[in-house]
C-alpha atoms as a PDB file:
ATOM      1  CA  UNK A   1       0.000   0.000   0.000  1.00  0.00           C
ATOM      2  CA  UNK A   2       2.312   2.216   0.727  1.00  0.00           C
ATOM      3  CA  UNK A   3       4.634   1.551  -2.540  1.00  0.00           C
ATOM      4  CA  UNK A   4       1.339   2.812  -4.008  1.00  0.00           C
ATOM      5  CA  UNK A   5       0.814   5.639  -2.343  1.00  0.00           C
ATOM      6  CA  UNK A   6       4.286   6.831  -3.413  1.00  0.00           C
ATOM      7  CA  UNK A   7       3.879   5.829  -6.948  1.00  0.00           C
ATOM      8  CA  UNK A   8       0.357   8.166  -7.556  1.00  0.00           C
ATOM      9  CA  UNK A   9       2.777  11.139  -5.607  1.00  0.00           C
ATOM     10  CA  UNK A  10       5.268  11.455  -8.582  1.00  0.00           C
ATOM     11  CA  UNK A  11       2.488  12.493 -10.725  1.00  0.00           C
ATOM     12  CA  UNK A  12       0.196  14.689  -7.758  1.00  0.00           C
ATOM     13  CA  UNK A  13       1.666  18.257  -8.905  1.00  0.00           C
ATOM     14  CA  UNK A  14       0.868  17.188 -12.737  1.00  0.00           C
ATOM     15  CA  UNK A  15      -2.908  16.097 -11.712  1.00  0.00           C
ATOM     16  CA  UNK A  16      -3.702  18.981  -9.492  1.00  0.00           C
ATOM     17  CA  UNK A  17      -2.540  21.753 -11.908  1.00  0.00           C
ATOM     18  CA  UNK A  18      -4.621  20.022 -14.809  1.00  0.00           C
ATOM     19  CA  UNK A  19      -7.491  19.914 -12.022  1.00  0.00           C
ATOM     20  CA  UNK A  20      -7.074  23.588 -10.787  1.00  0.00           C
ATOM     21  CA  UNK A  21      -6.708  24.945 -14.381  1.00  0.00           C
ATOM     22  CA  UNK A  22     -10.291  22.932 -14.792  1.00  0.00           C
ATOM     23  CA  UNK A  23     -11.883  24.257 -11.990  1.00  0.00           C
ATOM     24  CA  UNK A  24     -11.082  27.810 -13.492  1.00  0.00           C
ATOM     25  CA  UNK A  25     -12.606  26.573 -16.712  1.00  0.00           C
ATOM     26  CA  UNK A  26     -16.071  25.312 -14.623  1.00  0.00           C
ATOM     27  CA  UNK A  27     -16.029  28.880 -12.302  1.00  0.00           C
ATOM     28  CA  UNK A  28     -16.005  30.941 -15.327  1.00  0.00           C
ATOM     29  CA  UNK A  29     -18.336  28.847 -17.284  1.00  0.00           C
ATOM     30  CA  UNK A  30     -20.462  29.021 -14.047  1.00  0.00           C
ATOM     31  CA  UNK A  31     -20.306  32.513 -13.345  1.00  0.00           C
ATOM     32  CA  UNK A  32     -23.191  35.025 -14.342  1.00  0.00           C
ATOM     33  CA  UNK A  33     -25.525  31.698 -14.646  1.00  0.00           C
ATOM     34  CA  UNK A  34     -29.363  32.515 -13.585  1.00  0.00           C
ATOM     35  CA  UNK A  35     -29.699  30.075 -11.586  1.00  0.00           C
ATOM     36  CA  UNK A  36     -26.263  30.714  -9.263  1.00  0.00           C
ATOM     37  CA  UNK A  37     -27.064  33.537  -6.470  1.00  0.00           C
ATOM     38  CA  UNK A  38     -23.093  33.068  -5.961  1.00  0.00           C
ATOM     39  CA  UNK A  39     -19.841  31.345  -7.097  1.00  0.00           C
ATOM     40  CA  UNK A  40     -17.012  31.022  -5.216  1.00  0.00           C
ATOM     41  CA  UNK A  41     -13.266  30.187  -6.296  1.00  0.00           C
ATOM     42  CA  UNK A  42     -10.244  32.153  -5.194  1.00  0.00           C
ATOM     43  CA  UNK A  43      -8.582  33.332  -8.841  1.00  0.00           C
ATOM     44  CA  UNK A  44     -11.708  33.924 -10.522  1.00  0.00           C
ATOM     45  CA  UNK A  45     -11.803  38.247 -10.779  1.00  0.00           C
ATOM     46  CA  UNK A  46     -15.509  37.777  -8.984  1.00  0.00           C
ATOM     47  CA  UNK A  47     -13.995  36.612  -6.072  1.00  0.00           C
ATOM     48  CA  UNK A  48     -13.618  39.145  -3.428  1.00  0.00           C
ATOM     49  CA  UNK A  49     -10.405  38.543  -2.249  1.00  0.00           C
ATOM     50  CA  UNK A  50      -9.460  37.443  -5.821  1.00  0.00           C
ATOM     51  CA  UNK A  51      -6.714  40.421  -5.901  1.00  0.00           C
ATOM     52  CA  UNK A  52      -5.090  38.497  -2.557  1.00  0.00           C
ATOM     53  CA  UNK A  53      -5.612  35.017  -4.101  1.00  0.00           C
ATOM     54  CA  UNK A  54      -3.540  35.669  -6.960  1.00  0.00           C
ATOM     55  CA  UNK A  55      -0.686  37.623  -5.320  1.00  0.00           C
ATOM     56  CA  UNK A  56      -0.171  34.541  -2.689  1.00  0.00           C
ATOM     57  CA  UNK A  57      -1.251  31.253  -4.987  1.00  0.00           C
ATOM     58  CA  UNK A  58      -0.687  29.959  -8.631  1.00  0.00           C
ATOM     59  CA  UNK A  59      -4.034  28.718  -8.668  1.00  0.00           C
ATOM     60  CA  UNK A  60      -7.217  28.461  -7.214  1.00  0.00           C
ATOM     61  CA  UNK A  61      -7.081  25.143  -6.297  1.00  0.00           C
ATOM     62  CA  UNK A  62      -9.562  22.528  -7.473  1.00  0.00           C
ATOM     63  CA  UNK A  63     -12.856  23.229  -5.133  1.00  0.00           C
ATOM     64  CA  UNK A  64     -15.374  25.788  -6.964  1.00  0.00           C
ATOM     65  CA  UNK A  65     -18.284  26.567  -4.570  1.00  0.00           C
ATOM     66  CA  UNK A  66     -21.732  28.236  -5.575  1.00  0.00           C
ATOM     67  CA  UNK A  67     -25.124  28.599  -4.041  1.00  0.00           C
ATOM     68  CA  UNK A  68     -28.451  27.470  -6.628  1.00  0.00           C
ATOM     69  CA  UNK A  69     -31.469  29.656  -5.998  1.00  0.00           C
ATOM     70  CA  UNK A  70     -34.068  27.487  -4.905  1.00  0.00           C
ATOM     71  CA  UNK A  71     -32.516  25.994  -1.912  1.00  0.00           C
ATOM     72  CA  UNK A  72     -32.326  22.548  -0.272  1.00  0.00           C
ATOM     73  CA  UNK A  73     -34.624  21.448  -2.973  1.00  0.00           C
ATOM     74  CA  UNK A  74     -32.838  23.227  -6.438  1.00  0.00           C
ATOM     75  CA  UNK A  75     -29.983  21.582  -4.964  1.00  0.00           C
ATOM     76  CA  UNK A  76     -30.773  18.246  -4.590  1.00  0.00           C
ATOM     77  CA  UNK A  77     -32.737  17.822  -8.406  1.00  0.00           C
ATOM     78  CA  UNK A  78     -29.286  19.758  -9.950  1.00  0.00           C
ATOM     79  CA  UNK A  79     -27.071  17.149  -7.922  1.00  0.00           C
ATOM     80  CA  UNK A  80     -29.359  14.093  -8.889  1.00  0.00           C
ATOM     81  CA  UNK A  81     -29.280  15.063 -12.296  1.00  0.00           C
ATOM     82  CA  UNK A  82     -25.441  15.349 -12.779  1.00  0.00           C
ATOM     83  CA  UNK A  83     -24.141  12.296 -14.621  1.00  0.00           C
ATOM     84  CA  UNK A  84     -20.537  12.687 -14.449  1.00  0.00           C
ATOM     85  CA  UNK A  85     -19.878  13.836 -10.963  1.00  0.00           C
ATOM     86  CA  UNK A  86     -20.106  11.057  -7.903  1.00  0.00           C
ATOM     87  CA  UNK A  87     -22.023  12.362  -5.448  1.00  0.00           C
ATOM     88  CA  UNK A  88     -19.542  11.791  -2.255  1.00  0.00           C
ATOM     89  CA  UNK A  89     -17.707  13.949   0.925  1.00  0.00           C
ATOM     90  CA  UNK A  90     -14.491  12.888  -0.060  1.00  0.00           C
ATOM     91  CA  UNK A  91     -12.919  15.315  -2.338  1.00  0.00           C
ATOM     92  CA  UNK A  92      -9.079  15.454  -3.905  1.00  0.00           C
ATOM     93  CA  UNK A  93      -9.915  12.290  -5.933  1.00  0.00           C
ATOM     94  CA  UNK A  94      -8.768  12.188  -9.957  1.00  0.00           C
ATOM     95  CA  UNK A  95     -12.622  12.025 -10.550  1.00  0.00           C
ATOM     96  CA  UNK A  96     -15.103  14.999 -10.358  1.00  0.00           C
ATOM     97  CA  UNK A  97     -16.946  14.694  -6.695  1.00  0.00           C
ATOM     98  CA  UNK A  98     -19.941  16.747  -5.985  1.00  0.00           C
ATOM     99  CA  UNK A  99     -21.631  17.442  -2.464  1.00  0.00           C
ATOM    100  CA  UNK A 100     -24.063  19.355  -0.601  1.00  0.00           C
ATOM    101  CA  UNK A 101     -22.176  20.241   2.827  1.00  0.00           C
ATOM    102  CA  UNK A 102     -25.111  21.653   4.558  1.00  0.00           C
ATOM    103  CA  UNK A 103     -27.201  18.746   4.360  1.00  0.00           C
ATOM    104  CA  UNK A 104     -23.510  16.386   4.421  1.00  0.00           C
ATOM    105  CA  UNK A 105     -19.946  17.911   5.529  1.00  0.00           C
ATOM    106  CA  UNK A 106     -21.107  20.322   8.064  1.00  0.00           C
ATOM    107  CA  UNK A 107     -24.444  19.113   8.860  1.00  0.00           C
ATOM    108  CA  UNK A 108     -23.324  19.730  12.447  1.00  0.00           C
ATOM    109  CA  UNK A 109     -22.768  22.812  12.888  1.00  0.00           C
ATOM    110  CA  UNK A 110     -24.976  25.444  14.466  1.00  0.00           C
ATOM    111  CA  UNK A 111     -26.505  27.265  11.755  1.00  0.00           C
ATOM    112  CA  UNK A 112     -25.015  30.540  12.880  1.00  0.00           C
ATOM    113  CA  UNK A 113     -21.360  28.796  12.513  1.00  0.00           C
ATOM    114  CA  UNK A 114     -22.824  27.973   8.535  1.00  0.00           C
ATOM    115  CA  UNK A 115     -23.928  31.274   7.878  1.00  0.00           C
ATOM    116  CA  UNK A 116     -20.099  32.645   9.218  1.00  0.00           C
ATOM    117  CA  UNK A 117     -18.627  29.904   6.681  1.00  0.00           C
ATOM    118  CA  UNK A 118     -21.262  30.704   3.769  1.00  0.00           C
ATOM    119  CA  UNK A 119     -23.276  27.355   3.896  1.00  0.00           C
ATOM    120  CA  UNK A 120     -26.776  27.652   3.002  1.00  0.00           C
ATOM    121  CA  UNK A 121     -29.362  25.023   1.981  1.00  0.00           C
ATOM    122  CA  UNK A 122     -28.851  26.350  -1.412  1.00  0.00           C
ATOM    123  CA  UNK A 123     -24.798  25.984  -1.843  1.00  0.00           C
ATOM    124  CA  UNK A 124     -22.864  23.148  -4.010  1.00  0.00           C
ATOM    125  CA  UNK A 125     -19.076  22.126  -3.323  1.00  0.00           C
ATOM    126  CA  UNK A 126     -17.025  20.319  -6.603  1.00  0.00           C
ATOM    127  CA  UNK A 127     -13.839  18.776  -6.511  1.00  0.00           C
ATOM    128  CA  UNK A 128     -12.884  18.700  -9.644  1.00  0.00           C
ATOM    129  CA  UNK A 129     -11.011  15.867 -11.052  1.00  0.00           C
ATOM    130  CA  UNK A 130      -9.256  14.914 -14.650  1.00  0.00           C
ATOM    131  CA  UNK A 131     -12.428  14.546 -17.107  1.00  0.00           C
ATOM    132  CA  UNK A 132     -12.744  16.951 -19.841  1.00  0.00           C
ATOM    133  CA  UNK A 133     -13.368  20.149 -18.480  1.00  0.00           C
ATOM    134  CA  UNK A 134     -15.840  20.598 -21.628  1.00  0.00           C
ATOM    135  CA  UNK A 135     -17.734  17.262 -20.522  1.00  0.00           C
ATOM    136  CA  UNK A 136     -18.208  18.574 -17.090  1.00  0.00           C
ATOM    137  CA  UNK A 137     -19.226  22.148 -17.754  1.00  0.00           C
ATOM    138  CA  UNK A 138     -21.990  20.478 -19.883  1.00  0.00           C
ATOM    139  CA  UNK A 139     -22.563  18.161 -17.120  1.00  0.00           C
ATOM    140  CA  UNK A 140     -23.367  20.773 -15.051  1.00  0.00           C
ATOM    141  CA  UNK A 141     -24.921  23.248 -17.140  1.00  0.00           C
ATOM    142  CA  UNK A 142     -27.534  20.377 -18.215  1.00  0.00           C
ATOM    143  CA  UNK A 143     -27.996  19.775 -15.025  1.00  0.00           C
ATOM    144  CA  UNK A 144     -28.304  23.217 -13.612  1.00  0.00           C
ATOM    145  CA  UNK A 145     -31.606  23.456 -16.607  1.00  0.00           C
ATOM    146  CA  UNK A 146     -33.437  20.445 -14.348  1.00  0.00           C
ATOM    147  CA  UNK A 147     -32.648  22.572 -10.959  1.00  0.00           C
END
């Protein structure tokens, strides 16, 4: 096991910077959408510390956040509907990974501690993994129609 583990670290810096410059690729093909009442991922220029992410990171990393308009509910047809991503709470696999962190993740918290960390009913995590970034923005954008 552990022979593995060191094999799949020669090629980790490869796969994340393929899977960060993806998850730029998904926030900007997310962003303005009419059914997103936010999107959050550090280097996109809608981020609000955007200016600080890029002076301190070469990337944004491969986690894009956004809320869906319409809740607990919106979320959970958009997620259902998504054919690529696994639904899971484990991210920083090679495959896409989507999850609902109010309802999974942070479940737990007091709802004043969510509102501090910007959880709602309404918001969406992605890991982003190694698919075609053009396979998963239609993923999503198909499934953001059925939300």
């Amino acid at each position: 096991t552990a022979w593995t583990h060191l094999k799949s670290l020669e090629t980790l810096e490869l796969r994340v910077r393929a899977q960060a410059a993806a998850a730029l690729q998904v926030a900007e093909a997310l962003h303005g959408h009419a059914k997103l009442t936010s999107l959050r991922y550090p280097t996109h220029p809608a981020h609000p510390q955007y200016a600080l992410a890029i002076s301190q990171a070469e990337s944004g990393g491969t986690v894009v956040a956004f809320d869906v308009a319409g809740g607990r509910d919106a979320c959970f047809r958009f997620i259902n509907a998504l054919e690529i991503f696994t639904i899971s709470n484990n991210f920083a696999d090679a495959k896409s990974i989507v999850t609902h962190p109010a309802t999974t993740t942070h479940q737990r918290l007091p709802q004043e501690q969510k509102d501090i960390l910007g959880i709602s009913m309404g918001t969406i995590r992605l890991s982003v993994g190694l698919e075609d970034p053009a396979d998963l923005i239609a993923d999503l954008m198909s499934a953001l129609d059925k939300a």
